[in-house]
N, C-alpha and C. Protein backbone atom coordinates (compact mmCIF):
# COMPACT_ATOMS: atom_id res chain seq x y z
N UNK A 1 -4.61 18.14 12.02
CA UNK A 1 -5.65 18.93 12.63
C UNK A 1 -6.19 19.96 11.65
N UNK A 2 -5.21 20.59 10.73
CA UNK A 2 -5.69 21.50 9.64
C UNK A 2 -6.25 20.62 8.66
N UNK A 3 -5.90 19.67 8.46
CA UNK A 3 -6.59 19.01 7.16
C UNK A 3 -8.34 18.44 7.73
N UNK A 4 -8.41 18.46 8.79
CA UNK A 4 -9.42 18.09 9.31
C UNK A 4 -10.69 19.10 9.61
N UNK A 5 -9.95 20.70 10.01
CA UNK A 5 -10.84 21.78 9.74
C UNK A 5 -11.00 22.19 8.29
N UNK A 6 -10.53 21.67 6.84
CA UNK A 6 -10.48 21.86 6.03
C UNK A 6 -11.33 21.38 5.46
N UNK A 7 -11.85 19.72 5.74
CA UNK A 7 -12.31 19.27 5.30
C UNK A 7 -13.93 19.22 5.98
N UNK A 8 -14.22 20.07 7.12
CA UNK A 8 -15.37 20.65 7.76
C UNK A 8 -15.71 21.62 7.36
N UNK A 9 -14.40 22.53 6.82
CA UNK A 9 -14.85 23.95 6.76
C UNK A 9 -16.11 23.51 5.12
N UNK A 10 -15.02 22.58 4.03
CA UNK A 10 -15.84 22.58 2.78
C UNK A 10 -17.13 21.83 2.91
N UNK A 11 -17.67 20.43 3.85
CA UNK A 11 -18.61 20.26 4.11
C UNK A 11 -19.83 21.31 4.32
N UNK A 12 -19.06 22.10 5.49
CA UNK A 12 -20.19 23.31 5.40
C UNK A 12 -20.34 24.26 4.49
N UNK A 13 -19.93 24.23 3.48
CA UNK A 13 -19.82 25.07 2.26
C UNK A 13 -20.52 24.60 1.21
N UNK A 14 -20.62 23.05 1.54
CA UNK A 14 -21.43 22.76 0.08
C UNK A 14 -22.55 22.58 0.72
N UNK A 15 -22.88 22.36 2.10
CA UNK A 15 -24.29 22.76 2.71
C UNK A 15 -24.89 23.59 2.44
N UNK A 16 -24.53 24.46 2.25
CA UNK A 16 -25.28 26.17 2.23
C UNK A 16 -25.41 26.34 0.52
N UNK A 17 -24.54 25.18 -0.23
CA UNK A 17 -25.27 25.93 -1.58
C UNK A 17 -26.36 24.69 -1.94
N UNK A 18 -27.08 25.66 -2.85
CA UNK A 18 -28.73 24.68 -2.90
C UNK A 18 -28.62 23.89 -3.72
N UNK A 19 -29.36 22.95 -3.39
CA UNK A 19 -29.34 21.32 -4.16
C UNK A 19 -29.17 21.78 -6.08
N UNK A 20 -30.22 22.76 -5.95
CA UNK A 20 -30.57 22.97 -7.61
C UNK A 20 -29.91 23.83 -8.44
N UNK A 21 -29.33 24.73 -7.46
CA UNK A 21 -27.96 25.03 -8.26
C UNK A 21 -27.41 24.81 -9.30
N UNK A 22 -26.85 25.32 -10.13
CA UNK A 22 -25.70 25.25 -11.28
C UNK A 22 -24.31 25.60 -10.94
N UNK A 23 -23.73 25.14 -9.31
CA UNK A 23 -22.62 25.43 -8.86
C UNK A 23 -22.32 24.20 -9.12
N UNK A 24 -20.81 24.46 -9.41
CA UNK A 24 -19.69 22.71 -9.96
C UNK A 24 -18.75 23.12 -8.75
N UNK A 25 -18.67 22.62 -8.21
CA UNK A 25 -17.22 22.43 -7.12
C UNK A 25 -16.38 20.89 -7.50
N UNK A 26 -15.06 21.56 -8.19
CA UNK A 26 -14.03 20.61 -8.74
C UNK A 26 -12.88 19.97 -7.24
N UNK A 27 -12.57 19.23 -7.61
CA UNK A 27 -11.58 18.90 -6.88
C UNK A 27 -10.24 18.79 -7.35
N UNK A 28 -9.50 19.72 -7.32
CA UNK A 28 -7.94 19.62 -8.62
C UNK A 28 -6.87 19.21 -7.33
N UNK A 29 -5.91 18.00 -8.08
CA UNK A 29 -4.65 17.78 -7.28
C UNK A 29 -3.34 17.89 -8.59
N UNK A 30 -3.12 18.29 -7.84
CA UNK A 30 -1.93 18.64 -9.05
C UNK A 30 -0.70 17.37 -8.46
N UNK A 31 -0.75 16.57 -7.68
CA UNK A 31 0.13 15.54 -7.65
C UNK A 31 -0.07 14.21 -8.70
N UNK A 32 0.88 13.81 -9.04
CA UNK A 32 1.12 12.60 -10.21
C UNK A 32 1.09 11.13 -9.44
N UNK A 33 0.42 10.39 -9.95
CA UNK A 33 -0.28 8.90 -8.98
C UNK A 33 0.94 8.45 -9.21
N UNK A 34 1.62 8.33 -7.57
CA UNK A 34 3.15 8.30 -7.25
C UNK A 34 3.01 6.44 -7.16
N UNK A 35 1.49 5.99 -7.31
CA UNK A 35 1.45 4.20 -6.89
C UNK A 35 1.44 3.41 -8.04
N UNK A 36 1.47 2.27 -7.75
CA UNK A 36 1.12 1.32 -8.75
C UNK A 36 -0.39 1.18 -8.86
N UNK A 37 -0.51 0.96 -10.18
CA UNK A 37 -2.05 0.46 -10.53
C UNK A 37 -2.63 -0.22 -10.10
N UNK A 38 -1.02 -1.45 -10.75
CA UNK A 38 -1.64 -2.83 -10.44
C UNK A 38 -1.01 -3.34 -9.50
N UNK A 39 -1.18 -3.95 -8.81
CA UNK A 39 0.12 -4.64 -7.51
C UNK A 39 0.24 -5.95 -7.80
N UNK A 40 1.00 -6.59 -7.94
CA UNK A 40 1.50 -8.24 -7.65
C UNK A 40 2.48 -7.92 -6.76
N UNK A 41 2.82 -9.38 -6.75
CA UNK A 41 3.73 -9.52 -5.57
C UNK A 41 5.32 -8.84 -5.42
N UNK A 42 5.93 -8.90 -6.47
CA UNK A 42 7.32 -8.21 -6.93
C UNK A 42 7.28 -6.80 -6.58
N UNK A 43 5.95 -6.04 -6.90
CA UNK A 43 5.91 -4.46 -6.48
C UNK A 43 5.59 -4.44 -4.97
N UNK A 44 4.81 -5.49 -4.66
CA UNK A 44 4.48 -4.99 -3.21
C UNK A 44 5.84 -5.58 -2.13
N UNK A 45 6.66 -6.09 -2.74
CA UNK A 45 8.03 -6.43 -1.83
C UNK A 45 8.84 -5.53 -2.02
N UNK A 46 8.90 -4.81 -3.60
CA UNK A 46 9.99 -3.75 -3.14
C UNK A 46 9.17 -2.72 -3.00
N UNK A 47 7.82 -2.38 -2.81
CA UNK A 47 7.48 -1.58 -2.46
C UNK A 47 8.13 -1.54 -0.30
N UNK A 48 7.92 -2.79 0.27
CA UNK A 48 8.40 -2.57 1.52
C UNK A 48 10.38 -2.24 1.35
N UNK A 49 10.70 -2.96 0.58
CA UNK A 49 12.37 -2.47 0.84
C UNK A 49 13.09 -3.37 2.11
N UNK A 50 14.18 -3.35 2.35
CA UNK A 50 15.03 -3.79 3.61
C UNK A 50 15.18 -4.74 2.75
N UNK A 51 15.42 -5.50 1.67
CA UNK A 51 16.19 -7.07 1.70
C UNK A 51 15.00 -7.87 1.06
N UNK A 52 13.65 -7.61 1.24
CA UNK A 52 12.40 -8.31 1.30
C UNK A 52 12.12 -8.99 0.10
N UNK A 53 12.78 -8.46 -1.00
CA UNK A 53 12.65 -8.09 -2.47
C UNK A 53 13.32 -9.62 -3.02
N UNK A 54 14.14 -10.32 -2.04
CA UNK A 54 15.34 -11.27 -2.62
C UNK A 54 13.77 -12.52 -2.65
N UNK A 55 12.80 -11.96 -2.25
CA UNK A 55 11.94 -13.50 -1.97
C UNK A 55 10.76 -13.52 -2.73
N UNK A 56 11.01 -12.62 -4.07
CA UNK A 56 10.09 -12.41 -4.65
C UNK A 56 9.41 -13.53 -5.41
N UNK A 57 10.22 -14.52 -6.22
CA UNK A 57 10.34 -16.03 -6.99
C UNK A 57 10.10 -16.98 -6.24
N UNK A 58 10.54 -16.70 -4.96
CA UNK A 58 9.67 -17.89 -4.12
C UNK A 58 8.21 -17.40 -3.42
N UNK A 59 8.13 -16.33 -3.29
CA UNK A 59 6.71 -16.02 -2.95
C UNK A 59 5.52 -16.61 -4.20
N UNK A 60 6.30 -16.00 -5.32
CA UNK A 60 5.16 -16.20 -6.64
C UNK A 60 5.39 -17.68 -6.79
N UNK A 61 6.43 -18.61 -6.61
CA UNK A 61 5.62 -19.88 -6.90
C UNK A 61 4.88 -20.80 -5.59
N UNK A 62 4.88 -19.83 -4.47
CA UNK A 62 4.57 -20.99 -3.51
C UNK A 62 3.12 -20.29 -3.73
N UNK A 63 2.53 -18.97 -3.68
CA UNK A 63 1.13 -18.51 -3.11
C UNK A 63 0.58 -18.08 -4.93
N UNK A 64 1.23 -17.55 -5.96
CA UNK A 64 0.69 -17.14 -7.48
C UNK A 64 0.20 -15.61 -7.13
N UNK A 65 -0.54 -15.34 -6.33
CA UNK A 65 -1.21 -14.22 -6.48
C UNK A 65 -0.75 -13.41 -5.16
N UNK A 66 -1.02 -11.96 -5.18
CA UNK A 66 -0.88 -11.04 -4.29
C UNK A 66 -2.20 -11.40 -3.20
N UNK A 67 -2.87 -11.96 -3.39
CA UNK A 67 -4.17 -11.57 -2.16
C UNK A 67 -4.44 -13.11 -1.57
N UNK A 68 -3.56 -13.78 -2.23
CA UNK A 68 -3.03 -15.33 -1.13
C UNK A 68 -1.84 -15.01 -0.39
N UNK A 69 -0.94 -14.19 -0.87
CA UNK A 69 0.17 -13.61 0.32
C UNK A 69 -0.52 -12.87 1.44
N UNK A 70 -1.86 -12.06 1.29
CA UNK A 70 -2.10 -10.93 2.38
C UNK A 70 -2.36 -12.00 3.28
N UNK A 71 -2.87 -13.24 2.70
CA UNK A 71 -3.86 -13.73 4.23
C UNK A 71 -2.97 -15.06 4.30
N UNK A 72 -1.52 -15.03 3.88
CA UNK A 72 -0.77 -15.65 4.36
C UNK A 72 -0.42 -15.73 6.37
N UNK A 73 -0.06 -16.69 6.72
CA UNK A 73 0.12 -16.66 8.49
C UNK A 73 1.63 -16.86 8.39
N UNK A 74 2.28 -16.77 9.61
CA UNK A 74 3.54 -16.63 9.56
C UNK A 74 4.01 -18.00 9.62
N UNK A 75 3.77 -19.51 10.31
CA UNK A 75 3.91 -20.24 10.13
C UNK A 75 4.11 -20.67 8.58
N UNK A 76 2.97 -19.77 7.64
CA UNK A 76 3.56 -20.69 6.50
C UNK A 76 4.23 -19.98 5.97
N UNK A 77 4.93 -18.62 6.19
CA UNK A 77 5.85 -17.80 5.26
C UNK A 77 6.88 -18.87 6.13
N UNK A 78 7.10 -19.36 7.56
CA UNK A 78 8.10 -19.96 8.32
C UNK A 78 8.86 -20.83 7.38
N UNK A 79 7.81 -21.89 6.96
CA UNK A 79 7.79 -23.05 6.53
C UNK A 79 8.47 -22.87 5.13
N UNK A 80 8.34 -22.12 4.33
CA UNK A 80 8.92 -21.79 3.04
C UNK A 80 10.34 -21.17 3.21
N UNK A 81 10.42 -20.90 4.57
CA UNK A 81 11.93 -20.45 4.74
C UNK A 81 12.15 -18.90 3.98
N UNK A 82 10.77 -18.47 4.86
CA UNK A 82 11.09 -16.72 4.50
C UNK A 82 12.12 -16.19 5.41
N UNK A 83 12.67 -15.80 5.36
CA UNK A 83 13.52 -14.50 6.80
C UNK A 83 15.02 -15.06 6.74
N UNK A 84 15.28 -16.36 6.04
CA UNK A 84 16.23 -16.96 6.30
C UNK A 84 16.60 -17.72 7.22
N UNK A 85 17.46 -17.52 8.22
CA UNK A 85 17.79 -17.75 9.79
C UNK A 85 16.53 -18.29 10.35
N UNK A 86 15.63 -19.22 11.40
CA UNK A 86 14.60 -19.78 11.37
C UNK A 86 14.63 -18.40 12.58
N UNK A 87 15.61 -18.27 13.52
CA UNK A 87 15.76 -17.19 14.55
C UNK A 87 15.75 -15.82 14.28
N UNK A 88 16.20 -15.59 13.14
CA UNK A 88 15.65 -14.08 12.44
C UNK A 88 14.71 -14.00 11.64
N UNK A 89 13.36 -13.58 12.41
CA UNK A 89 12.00 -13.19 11.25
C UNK A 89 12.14 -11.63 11.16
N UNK A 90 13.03 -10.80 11.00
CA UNK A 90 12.53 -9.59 10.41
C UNK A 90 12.32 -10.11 9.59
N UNK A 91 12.36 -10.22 7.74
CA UNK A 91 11.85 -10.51 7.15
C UNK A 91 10.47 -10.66 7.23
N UNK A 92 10.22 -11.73 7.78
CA UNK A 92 8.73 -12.59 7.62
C UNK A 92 7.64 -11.38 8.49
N UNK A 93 8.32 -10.63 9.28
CA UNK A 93 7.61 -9.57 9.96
C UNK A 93 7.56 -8.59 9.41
N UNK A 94 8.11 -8.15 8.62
CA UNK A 94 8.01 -6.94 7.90
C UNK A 94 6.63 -6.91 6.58
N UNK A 95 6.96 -8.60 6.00
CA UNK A 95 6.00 -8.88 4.93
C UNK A 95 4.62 -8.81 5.67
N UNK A 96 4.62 -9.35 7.28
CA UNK A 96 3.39 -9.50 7.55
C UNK A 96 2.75 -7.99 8.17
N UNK A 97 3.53 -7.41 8.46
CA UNK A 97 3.11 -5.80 8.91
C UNK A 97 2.43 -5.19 7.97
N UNK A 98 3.17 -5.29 6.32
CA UNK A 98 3.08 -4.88 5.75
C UNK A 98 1.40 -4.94 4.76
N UNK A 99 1.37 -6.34 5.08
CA UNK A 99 0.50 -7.25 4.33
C UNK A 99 -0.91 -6.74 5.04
N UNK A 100 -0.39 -6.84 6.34
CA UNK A 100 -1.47 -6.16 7.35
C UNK A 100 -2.35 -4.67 6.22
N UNK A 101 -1.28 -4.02 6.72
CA UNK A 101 -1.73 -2.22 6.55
C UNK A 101 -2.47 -2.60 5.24
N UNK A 102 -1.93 -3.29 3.87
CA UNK A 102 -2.22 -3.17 3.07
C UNK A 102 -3.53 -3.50 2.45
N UNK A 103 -3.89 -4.24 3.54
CA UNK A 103 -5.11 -5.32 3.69
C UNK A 103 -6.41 -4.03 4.05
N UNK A 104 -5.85 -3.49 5.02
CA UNK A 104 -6.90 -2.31 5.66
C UNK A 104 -6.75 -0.87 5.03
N UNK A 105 -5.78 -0.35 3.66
CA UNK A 105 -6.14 0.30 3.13
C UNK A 105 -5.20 1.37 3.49
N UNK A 106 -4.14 0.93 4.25
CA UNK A 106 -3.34 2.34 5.14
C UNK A 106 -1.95 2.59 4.36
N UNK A 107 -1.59 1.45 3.68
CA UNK A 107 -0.27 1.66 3.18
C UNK A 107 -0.30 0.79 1.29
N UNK A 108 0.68 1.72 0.18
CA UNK A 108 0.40 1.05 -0.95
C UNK A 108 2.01 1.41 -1.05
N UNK A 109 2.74 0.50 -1.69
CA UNK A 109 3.86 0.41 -2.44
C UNK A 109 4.13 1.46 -3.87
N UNK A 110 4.55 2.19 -3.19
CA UNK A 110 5.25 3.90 -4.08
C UNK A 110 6.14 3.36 -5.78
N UNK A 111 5.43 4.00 -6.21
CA UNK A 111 6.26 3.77 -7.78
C UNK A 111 7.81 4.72 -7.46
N UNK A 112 8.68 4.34 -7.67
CA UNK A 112 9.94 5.00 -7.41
C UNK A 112 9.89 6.03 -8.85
N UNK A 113 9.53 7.34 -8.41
CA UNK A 113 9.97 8.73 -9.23
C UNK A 113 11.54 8.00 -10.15
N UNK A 114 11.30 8.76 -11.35
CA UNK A 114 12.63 8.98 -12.06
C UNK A 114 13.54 9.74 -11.72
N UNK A 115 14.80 9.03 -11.66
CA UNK A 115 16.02 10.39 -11.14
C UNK A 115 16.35 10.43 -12.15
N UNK A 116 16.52 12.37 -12.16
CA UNK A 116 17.06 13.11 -12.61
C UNK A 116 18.06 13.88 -12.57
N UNK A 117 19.29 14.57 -13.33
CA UNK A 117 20.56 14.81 -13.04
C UNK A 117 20.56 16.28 -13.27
């Protein structure tokens, strides 16, 4: 709700200054691009986590690319014998949740920070 009056309050702020101006309004984030650049398939499985990660070699030779997995259906992750167990699809549900969000822009696979001691 604050990020939302924040981002009204500066709308109306750059309203009021005049087109012809010599005002620069910067935008500084001082956070470090915590994502991957590039995504293939290996980052975007352990980007989800839980186990998902063991199906990385069979994902890349059955589909090659990351954006033939998004619009993968579950029948054919079935068929390749994702999830293991034909009766346990977490797995195959998690890839497809995931595949979902990722598709519409809501979720990206986190570069894991360096630990430090």
């Amino acid at each position: 709700m604050a990020w939302r009056r924040m981002q009204l309050l500066k709308q109306n702020l750059i309203s009021l200054i005049p087109s012809k101006s010599n005002t620069f309004i910067a935008n500084y984030s001082s956070k470090s691009n915590l994502y991957h650049a590039k995504v293939g398939i290996p980052e975007f499985l352990n980007g989800i986590g839980n186990g998902v990660e063991t199906y990385a070699e069979k994902l890349e030779s059955e589909f090659g690319d990351l954006q033939n997995l998004l619009v993968a259906r579950s029948m054919k992750l079935k068929k390749i014998n994702i999830g293991g167990d034909p009766k346990v699809c977490k797995h195959r549900k998690l890839i497809l949740k995931y595949a979902h969000k990722y598709r519409l822009g809501l979720w990206r696979p986190r570069v894991e920070p360096p630990k430090t001691k």
